[in-house]
C-alpha atoms as a PDB file:
ATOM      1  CA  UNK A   1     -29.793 -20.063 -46.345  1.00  0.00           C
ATOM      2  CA  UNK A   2     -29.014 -17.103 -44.311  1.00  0.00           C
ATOM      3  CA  UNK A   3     -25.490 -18.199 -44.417  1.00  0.00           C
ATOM      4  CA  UNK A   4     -25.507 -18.376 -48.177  1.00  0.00           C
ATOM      5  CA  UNK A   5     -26.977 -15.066 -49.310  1.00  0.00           C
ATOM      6  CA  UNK A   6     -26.241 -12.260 -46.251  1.00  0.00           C
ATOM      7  CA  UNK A   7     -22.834 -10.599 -46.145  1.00  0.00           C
ATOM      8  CA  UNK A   8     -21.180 -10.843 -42.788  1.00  0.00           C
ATOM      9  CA  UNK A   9     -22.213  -7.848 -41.540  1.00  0.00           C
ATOM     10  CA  UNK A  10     -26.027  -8.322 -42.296  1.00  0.00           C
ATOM     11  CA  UNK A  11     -25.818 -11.703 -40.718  1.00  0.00           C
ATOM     12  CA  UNK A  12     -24.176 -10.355 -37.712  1.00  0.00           C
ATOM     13  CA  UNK A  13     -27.268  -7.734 -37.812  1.00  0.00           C
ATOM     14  CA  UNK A  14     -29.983 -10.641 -38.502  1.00  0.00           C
ATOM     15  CA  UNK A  15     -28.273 -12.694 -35.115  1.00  0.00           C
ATOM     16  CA  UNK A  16     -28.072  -9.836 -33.108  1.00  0.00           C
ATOM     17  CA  UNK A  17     -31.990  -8.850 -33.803  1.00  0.00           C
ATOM     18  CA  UNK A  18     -32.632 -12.665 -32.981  1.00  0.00           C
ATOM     19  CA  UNK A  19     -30.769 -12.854 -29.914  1.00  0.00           C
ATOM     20  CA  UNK A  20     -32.224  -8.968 -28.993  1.00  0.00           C
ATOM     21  CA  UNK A  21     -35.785 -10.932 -29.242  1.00  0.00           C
ATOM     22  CA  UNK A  22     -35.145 -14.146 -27.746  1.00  0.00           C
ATOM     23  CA  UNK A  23     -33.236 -11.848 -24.855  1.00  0.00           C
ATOM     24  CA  UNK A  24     -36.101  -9.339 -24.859  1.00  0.00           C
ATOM     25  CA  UNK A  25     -38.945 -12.548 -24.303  1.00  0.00           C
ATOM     26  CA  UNK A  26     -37.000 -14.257 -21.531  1.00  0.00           C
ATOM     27  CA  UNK A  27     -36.633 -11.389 -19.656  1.00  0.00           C
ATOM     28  CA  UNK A  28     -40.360  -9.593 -19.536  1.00  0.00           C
ATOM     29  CA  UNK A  29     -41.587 -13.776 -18.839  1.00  0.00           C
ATOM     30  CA  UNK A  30     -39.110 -14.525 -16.496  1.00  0.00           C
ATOM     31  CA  UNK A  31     -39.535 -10.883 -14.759  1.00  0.00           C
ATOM     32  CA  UNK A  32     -43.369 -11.490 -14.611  1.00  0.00           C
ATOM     33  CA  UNK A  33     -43.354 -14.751 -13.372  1.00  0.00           C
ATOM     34  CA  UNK A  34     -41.134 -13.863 -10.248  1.00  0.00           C
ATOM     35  CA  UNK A  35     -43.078 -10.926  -9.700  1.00  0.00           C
ATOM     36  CA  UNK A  36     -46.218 -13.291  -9.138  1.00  0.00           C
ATOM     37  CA  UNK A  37     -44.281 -16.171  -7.440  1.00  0.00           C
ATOM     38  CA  UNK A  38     -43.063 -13.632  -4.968  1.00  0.00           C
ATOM     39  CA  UNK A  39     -46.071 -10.854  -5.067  1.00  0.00           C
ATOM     40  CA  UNK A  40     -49.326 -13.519  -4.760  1.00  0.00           C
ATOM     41  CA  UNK A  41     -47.758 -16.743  -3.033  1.00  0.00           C
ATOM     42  CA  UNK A  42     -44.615 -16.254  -1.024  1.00  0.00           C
ATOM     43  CA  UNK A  43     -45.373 -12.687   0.258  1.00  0.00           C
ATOM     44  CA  UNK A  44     -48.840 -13.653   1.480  1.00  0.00           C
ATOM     45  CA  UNK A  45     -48.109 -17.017   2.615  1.00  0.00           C
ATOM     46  CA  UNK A  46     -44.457 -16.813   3.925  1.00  0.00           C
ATOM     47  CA  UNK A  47     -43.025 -13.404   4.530  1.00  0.00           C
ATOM     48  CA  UNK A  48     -46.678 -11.215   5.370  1.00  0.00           C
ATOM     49  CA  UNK A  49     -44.391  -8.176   6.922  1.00  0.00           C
ATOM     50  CA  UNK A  50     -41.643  -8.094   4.840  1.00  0.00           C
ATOM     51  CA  UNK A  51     -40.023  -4.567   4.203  1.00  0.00           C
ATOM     52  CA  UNK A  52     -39.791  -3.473   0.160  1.00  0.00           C
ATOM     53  CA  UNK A  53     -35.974  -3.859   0.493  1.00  0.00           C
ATOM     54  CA  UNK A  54     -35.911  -7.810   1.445  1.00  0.00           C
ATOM     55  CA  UNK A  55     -39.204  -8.229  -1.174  1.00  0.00           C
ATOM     56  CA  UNK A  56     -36.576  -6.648  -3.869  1.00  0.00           C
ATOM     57  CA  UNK A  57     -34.071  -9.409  -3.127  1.00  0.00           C
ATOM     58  CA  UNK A  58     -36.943 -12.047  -2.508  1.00  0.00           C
ATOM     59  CA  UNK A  59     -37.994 -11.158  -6.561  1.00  0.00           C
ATOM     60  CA  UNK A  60     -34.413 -11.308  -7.231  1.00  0.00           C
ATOM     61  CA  UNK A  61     -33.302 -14.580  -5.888  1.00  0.00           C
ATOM     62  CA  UNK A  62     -37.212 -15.629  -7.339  1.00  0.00           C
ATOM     63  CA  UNK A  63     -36.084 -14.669 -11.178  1.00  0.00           C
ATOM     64  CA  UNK A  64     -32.357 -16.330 -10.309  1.00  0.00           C
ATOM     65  CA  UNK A  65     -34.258 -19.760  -9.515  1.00  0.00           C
ATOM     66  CA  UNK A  66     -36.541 -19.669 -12.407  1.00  0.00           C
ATOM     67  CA  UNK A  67     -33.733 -18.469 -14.909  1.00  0.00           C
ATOM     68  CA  UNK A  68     -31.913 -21.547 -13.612  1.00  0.00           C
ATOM     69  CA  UNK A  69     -35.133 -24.060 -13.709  1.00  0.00           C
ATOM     70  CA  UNK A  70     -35.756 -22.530 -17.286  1.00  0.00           C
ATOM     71  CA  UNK A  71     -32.408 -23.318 -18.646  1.00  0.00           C
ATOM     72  CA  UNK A  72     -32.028 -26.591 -17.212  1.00  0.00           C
ATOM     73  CA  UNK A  73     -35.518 -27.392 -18.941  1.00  0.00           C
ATOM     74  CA  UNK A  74     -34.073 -25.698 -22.440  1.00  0.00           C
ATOM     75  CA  UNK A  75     -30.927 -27.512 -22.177  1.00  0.00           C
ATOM     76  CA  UNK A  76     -32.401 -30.983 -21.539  1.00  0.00           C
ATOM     77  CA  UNK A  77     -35.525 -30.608 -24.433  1.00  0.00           C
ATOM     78  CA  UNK A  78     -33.909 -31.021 -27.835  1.00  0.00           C
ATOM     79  CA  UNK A  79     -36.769 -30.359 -30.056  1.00  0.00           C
ATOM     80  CA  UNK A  80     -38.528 -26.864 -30.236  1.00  0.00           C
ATOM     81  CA  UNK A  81     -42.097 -28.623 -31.105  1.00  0.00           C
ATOM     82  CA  UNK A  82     -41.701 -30.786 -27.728  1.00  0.00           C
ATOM     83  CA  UNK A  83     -40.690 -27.723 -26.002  1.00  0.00           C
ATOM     84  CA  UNK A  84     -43.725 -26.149 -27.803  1.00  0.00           C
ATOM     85  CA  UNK A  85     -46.111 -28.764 -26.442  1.00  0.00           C
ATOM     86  CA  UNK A  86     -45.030 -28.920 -23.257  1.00  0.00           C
ATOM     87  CA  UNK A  87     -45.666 -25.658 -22.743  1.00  0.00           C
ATOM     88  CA  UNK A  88     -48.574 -25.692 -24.259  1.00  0.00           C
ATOM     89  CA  UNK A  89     -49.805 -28.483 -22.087  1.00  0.00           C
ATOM     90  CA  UNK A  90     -48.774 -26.502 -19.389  1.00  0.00           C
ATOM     91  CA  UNK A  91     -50.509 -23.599 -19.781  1.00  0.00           C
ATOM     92  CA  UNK A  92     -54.291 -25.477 -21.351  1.00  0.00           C
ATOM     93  CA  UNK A  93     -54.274 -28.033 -18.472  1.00  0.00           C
ATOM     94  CA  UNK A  94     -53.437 -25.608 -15.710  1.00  0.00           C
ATOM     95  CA  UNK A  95     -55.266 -22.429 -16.533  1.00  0.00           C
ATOM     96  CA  UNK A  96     -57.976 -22.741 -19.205  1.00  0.00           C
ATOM     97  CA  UNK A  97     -60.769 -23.921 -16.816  1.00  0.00           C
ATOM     98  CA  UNK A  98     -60.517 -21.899 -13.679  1.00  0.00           C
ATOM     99  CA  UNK A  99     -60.021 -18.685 -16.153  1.00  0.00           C
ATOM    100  CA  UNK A 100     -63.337 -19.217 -18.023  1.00  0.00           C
ATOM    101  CA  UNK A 101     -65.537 -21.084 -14.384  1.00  0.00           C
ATOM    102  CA  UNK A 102     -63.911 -17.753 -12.865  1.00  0.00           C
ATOM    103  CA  UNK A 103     -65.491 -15.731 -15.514  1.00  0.00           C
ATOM    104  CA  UNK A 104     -68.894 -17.283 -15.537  1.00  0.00           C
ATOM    105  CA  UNK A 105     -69.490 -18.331 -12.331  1.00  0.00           C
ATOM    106  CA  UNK A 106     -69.259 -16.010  -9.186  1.00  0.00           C
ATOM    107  CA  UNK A 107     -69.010 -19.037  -6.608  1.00  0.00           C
ATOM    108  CA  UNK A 108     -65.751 -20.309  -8.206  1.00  0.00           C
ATOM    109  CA  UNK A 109     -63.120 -19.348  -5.642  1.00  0.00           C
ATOM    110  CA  UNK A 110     -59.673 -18.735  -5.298  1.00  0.00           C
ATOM    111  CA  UNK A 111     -58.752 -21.100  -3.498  1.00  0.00           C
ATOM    112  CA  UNK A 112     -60.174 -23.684  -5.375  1.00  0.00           C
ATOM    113  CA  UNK A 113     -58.518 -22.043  -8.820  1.00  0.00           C
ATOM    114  CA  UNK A 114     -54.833 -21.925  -7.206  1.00  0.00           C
ATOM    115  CA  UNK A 115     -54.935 -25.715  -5.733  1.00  0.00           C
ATOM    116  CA  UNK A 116     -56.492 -27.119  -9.125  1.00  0.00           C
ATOM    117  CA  UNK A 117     -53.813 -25.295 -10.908  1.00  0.00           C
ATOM    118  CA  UNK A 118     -51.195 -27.576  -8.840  1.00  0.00           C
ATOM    119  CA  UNK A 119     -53.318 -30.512  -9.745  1.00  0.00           C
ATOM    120  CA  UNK A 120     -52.960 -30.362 -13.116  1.00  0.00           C
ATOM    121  CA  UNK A 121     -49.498 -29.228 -13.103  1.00  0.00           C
ATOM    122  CA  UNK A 122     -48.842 -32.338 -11.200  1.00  0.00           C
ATOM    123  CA  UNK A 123     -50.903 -34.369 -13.800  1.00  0.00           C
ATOM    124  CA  UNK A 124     -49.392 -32.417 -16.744  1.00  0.00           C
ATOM    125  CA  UNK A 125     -45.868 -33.808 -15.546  1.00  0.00           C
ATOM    126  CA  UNK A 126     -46.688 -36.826 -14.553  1.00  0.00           C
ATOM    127  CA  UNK A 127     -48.509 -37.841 -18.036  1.00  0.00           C
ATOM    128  CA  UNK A 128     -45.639 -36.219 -19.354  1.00  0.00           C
ATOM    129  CA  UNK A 129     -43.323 -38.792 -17.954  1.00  0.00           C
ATOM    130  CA  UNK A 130     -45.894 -41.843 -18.598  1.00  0.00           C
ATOM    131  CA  UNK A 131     -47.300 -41.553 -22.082  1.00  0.00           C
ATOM    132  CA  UNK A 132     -44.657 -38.808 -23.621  1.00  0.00           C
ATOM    133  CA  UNK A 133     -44.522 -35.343 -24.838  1.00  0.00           C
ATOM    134  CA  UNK A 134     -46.444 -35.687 -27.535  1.00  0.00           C
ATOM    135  CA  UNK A 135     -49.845 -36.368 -26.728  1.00  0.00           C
ATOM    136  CA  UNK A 136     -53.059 -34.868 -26.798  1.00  0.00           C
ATOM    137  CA  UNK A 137     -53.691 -37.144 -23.745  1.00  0.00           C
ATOM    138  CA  UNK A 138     -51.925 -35.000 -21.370  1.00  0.00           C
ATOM    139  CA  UNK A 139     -54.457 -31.752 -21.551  1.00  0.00           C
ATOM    140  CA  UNK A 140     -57.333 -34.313 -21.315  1.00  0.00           C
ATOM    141  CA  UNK A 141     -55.948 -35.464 -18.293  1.00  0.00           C
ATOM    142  CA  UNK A 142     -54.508 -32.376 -16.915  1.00  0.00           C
ATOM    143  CA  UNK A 143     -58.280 -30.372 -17.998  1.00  0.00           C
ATOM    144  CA  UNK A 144     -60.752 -32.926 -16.586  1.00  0.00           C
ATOM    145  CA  UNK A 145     -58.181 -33.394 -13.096  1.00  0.00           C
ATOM    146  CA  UNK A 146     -58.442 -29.712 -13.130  1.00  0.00           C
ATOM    147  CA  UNK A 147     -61.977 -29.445 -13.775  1.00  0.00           C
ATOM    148  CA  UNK A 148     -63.087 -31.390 -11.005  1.00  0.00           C
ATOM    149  CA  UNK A 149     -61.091 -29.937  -8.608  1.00  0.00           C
ATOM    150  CA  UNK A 150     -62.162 -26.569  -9.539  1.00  0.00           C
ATOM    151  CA  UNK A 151     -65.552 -27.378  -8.985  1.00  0.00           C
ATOM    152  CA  UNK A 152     -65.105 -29.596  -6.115  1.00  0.00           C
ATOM    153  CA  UNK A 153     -63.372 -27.279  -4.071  1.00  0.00           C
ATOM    154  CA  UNK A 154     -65.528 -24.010  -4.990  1.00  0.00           C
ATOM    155  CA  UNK A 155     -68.765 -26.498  -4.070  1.00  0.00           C
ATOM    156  CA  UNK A 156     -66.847 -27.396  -0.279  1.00  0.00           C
ATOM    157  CA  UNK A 157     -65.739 -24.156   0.539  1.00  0.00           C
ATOM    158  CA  UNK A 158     -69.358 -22.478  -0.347  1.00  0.00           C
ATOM    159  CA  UNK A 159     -71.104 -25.400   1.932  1.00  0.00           C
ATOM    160  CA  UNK A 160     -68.577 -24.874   4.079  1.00  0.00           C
ATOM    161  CA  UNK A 161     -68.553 -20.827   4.500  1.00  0.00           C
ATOM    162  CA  UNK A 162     -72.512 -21.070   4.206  1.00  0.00           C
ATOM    163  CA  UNK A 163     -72.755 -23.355   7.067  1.00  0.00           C
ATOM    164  CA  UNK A 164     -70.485 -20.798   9.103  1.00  0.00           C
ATOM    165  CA  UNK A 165     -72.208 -17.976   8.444  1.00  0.00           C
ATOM    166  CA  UNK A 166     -75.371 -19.849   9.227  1.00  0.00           C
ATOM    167  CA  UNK A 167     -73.825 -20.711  12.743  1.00  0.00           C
ATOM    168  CA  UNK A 168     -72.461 -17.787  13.702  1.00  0.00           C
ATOM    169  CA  UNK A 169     -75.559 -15.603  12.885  1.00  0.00           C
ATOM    170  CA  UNK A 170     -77.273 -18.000  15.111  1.00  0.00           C
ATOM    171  CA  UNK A 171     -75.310 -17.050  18.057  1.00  0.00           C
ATOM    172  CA  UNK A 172     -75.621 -14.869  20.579  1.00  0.00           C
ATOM    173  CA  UNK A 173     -73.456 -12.724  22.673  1.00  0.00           C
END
């Protein structure tokens, strides 16, 4: 339609807006998920000392590999709705639950929040691959896998730093 009614000029205006916005989306998501890739898991866990130079390039070569893992995924998803439910199977399964426990309950830990996000990550691709992209199935899975990790995890490391603290306050020097 576009096509049909715009001169050539305003339809070189209208693509240049839309490719201004898609640019504009893919670089603030792709910038902030590097930034927490490398900021919250590989600085901490991999590279504790690292000087602000080599964490520069660390972010950089972090946004390279995700630009490349987020094209790949583009190019090989033909449909926008798939692409649309993938994602948002993604992002229910993975980060619904430990957001609102995390809000509610004080005893929810971290740890507990970052390994049931990988669970249902895992689960989210996996069902994915078994029953499809297009099925409601997949954040049932991915939310109840990620549920009970959650709470399974917060509930061992409480019993477990309880029963520390209960030791060590025992002993005496």
């Amino acid at each position: 339609m576009a096509f049909e009614t715009l001169q050539p000029g305003l339809l070189g205006i209208v693509f240049a807006a839309l490719a201004a916005a898609i640019m504009s989306t893919a670089s603030g998501t792709l910038l902030a998920s590097a930034t927490i890739i490398a900021n919250d898991l590989l600085k901490p866990f991999f590279f504790k000392n690292i000087e602000d130079k080599m964490f520069l390039l660390l972010t950089r070569i972090t946004t390279l590999c995700l630009a490349i893992i987020a094209i790949v995924i583009a190019m090989s998803i033909k449909e926008v709705l798939v692409a649309i439910d993938i994602a948002y199977a993604i992002l229910t399964g993975a980060i619904f639950m430990p957001i609102m426990l995390g809000i509610f309950f004080k005893w929810i830990t971290g740890r507990a929040a970052f390994l049931a996000i990988l669970v249902s990550i895992i689960t989210v691709f996996l069902s994915l691959i078994i029953v499809g992209p297009s099925s409601t199935g997949t954040i049932i899975y991915a939310i109840i896998l990620n549920t009970l990790t959650l709470l399974g995890i917060s509930y061992y490391d409480n019993n477990v730093a309880k029963k520390k603290n209960s030791i060590d306050s025992t002993r005496t020097e």
